[in-house]
PDB file of N, CA and C in Angstrom:
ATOM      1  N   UNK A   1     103.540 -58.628-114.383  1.00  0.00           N
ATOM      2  CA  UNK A   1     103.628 -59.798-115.233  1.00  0.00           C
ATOM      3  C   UNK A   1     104.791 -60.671-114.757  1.00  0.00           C
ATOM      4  N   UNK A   2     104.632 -61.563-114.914  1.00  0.00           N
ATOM      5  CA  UNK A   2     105.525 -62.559-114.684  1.00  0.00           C
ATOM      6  C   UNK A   2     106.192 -64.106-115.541  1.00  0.00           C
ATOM      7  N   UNK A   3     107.218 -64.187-115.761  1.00  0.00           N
ATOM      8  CA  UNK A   3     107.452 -64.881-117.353  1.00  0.00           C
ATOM      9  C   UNK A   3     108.156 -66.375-116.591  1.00  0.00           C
ATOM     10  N   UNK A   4     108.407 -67.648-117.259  1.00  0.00           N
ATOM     11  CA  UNK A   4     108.704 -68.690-117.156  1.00  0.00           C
ATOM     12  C   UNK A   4     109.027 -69.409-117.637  1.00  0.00           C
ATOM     13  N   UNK A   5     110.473 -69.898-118.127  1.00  0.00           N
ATOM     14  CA  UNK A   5     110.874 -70.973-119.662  1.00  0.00           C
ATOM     15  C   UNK A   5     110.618 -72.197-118.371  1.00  0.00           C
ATOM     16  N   UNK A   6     110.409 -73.413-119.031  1.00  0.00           N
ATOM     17  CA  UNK A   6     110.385 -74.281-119.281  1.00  0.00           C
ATOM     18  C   UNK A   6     111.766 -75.027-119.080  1.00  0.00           C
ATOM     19  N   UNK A   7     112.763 -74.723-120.081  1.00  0.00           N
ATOM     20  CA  UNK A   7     114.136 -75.012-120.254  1.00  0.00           C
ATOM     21  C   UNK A   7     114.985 -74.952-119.110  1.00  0.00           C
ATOM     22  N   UNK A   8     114.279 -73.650-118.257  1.00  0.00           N
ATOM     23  CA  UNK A   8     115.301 -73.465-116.718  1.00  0.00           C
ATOM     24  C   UNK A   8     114.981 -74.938-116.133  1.00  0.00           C
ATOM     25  N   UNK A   9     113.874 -75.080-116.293  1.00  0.00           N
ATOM     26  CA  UNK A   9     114.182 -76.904-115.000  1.00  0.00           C
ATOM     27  C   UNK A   9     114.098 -77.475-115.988  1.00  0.00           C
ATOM     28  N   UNK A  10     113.445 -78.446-117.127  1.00  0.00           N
ATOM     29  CA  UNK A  10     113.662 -79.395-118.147  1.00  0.00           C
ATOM     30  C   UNK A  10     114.820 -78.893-119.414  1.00  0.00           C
ATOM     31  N   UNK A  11     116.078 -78.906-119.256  1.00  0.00           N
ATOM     32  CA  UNK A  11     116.714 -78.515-120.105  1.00  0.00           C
ATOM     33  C   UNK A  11     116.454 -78.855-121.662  1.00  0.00           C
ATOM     34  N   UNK A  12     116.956 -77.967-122.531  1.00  0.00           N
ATOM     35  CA  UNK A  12     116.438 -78.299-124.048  1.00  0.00           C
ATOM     36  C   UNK A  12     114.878 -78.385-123.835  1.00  0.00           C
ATOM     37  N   UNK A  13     114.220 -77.850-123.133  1.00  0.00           N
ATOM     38  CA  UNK A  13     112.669 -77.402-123.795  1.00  0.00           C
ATOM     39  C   UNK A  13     112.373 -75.888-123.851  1.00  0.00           C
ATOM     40  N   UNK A  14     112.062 -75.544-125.012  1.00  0.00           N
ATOM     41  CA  UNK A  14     111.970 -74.125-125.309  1.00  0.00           C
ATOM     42  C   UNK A  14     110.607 -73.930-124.666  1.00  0.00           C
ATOM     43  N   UNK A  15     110.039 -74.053-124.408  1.00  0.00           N
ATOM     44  CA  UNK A  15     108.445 -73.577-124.161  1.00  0.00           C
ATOM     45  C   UNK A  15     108.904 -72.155-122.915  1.00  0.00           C
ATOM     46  N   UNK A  16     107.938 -71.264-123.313  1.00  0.00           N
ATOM     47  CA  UNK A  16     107.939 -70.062-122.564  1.00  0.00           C
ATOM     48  C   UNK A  16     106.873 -69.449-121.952  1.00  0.00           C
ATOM     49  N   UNK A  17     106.359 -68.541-120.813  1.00  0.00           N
ATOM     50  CA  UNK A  17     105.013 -67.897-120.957  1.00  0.00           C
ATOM     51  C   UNK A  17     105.350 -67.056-120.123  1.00  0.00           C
ATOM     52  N   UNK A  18     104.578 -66.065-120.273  1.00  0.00           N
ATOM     53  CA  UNK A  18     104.109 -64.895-119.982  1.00  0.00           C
ATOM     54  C   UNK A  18     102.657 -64.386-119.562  1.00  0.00           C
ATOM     55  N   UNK A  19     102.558 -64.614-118.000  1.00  0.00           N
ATOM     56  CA  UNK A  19     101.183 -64.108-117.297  1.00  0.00           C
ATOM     57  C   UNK A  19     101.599 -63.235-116.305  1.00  0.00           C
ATOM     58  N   UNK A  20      99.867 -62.850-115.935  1.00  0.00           N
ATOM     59  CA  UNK A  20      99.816 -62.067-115.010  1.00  0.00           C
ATOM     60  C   UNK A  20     100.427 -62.583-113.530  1.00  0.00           C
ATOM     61  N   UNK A  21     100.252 -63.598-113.242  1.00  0.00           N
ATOM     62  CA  UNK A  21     100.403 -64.443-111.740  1.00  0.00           C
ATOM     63  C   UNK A  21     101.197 -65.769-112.111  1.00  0.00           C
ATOM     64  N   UNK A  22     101.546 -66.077-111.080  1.00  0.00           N
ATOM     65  CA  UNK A  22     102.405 -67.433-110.317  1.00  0.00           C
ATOM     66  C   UNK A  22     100.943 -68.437-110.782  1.00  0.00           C
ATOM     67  N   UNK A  23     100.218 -68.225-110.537  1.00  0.00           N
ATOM     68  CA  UNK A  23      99.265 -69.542-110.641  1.00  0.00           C
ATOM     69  C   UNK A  23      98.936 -69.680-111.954  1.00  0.00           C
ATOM     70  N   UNK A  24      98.700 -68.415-112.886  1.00  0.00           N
ATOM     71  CA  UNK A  24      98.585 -68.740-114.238  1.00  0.00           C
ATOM     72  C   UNK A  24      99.867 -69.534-115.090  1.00  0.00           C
ATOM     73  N   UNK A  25     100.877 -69.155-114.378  1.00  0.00           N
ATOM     74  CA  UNK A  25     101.897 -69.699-115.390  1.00  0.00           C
ATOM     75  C   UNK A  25     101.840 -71.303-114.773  1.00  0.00           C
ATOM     76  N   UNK A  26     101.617 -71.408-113.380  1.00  0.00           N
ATOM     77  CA  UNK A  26     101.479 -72.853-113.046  1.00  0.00           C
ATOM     78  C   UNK A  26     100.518 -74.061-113.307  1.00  0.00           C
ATOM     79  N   UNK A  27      99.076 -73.371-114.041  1.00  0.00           N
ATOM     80  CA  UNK A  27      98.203 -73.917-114.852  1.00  0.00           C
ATOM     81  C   UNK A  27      98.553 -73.558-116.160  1.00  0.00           C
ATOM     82  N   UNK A  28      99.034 -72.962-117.311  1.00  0.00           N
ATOM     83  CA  UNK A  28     100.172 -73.372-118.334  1.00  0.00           C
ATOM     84  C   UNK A  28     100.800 -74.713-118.173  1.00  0.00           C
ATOM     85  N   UNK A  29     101.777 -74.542-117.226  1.00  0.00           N
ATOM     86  CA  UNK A  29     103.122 -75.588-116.858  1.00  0.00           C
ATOM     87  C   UNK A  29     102.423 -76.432-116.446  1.00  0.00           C
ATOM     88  N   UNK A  30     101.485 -76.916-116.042  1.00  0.00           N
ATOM     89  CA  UNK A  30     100.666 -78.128-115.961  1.00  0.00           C
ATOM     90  C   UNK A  30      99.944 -78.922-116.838  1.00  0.00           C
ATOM     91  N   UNK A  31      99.789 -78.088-117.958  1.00  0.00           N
ATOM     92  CA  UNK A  31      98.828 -78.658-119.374  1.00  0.00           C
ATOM     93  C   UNK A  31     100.189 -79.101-120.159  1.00  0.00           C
ATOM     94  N   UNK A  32     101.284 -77.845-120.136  1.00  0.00           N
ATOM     95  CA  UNK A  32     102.434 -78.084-120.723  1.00  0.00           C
ATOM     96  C   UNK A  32     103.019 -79.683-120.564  1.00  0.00           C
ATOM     97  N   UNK A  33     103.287 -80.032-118.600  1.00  0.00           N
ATOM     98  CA  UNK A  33     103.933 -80.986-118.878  1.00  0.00           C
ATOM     99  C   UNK A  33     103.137 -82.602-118.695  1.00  0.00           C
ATOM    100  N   UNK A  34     102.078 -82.116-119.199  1.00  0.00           N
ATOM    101  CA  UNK A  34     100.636 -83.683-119.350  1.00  0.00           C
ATOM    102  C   UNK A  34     101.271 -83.871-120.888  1.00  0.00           C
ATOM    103  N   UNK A  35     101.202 -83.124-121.534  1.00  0.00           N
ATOM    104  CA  UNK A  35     100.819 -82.958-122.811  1.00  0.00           C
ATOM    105  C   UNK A  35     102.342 -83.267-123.873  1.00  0.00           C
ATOM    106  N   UNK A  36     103.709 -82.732-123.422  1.00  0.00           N
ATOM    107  CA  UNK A  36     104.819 -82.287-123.958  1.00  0.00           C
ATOM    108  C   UNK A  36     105.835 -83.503-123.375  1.00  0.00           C
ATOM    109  N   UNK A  37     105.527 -83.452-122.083  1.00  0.00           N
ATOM    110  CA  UNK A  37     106.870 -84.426-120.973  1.00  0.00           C
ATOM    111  C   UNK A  37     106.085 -85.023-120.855  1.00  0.00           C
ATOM    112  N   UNK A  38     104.513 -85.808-120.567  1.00  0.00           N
ATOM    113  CA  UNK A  38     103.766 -86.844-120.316  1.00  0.00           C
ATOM    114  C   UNK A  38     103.871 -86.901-118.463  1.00  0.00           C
ATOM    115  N   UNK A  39     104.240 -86.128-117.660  1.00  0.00           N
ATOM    116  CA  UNK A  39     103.617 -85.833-116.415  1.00  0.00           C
ATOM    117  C   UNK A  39     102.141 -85.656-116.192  1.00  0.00           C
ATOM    118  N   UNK A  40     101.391 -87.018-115.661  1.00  0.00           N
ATOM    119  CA  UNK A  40     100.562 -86.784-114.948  1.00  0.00           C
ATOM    120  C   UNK A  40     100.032 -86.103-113.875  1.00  0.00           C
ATOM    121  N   UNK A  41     101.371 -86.078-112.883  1.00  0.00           N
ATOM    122  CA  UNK A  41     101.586 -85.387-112.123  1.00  0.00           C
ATOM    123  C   UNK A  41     102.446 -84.783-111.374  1.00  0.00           C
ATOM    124  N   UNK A  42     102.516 -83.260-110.758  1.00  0.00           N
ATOM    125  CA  UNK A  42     103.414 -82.286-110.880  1.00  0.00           C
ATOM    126  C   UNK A  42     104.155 -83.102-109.372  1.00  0.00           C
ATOM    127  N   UNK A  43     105.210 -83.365-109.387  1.00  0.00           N
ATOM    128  CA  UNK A  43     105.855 -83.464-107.886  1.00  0.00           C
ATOM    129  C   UNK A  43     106.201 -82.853-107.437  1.00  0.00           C
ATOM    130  N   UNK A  44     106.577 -82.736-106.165  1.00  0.00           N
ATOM    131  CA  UNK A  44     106.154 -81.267-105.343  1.00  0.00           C
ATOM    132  C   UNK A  44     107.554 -80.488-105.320  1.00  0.00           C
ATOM    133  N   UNK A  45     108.777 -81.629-105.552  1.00  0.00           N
ATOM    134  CA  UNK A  45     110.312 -80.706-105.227  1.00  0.00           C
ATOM    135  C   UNK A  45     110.124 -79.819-107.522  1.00  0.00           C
ATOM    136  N   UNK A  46     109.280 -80.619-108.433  1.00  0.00           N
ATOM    137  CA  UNK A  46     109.016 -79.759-109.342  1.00  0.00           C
ATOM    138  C   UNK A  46     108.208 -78.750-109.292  1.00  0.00           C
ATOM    139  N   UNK A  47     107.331 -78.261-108.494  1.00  0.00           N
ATOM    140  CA  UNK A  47     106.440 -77.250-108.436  1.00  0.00           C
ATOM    141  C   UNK A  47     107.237 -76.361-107.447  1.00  0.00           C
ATOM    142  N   UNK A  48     108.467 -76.685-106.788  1.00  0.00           N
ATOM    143  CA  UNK A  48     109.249 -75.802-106.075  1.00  0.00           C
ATOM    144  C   UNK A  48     110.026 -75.118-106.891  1.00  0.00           C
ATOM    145  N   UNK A  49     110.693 -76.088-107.917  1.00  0.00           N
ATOM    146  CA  UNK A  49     111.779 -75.778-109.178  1.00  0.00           C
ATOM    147  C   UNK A  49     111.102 -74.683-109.567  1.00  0.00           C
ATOM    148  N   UNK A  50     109.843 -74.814-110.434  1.00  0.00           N
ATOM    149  CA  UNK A  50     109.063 -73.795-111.105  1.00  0.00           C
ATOM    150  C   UNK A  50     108.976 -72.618-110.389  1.00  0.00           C
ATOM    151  N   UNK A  51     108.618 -72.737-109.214  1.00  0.00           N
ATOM    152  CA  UNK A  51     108.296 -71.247-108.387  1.00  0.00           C
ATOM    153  C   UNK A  51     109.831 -70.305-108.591  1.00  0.00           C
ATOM    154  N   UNK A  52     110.927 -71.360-108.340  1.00  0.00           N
ATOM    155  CA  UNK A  52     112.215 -70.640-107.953  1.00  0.00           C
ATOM    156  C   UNK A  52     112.096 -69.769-109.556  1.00  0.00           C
ATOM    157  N   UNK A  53     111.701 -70.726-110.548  1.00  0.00           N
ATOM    158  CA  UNK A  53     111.822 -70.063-111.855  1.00  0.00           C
ATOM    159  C   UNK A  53     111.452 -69.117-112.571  1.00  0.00           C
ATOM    160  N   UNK A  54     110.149 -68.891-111.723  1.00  0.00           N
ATOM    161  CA  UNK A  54     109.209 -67.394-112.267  1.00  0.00           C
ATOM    162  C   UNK A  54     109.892 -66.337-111.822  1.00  0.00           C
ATOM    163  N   UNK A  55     109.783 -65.266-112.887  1.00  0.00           N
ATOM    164  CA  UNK A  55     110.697 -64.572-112.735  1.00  0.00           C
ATOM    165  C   UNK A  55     109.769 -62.751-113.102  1.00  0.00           C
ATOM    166  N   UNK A  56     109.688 -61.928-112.349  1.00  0.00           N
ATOM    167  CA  UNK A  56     108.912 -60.985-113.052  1.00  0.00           C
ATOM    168  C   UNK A  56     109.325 -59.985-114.078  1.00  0.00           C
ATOM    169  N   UNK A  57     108.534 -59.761-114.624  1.00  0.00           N
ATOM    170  CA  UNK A  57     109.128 -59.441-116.024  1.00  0.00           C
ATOM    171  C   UNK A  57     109.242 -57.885-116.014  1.00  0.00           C
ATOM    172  N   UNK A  58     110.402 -57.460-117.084  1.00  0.00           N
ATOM    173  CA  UNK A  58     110.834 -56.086-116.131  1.00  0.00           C
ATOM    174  C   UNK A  58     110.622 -55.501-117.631  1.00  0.00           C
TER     175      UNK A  58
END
């Protein structure tokens, strides 16, 4: 499993998750930030941020 706040790269956002894979939490974090931050789309030094951020869950 592998877990992911939100807050580590957008500070002051609590949002959290918990999946099986890197790609599930990255389709989360994609609905998350259409929907929450109004990102249409993910830029690529942010989809780097995120990766650094997943973290597996112990």
């Amino acid at each position: 499993m592998k877990s992911f706040a939100c807050g580590d790269v957008v500070p002051g956002c609590e949002a959290r998750w918990v999946c099986s894979t890197d790609d599930e939490i990255l389709v989360q974090v994609g609905a998350h930030a259409a929907s929450v931050h109004g990102l249409t789309e993910l830029p690529a030094e942010l989809v780097a941020s995120v990766h650094k951020a997943i973290h597996p869950v112990s």
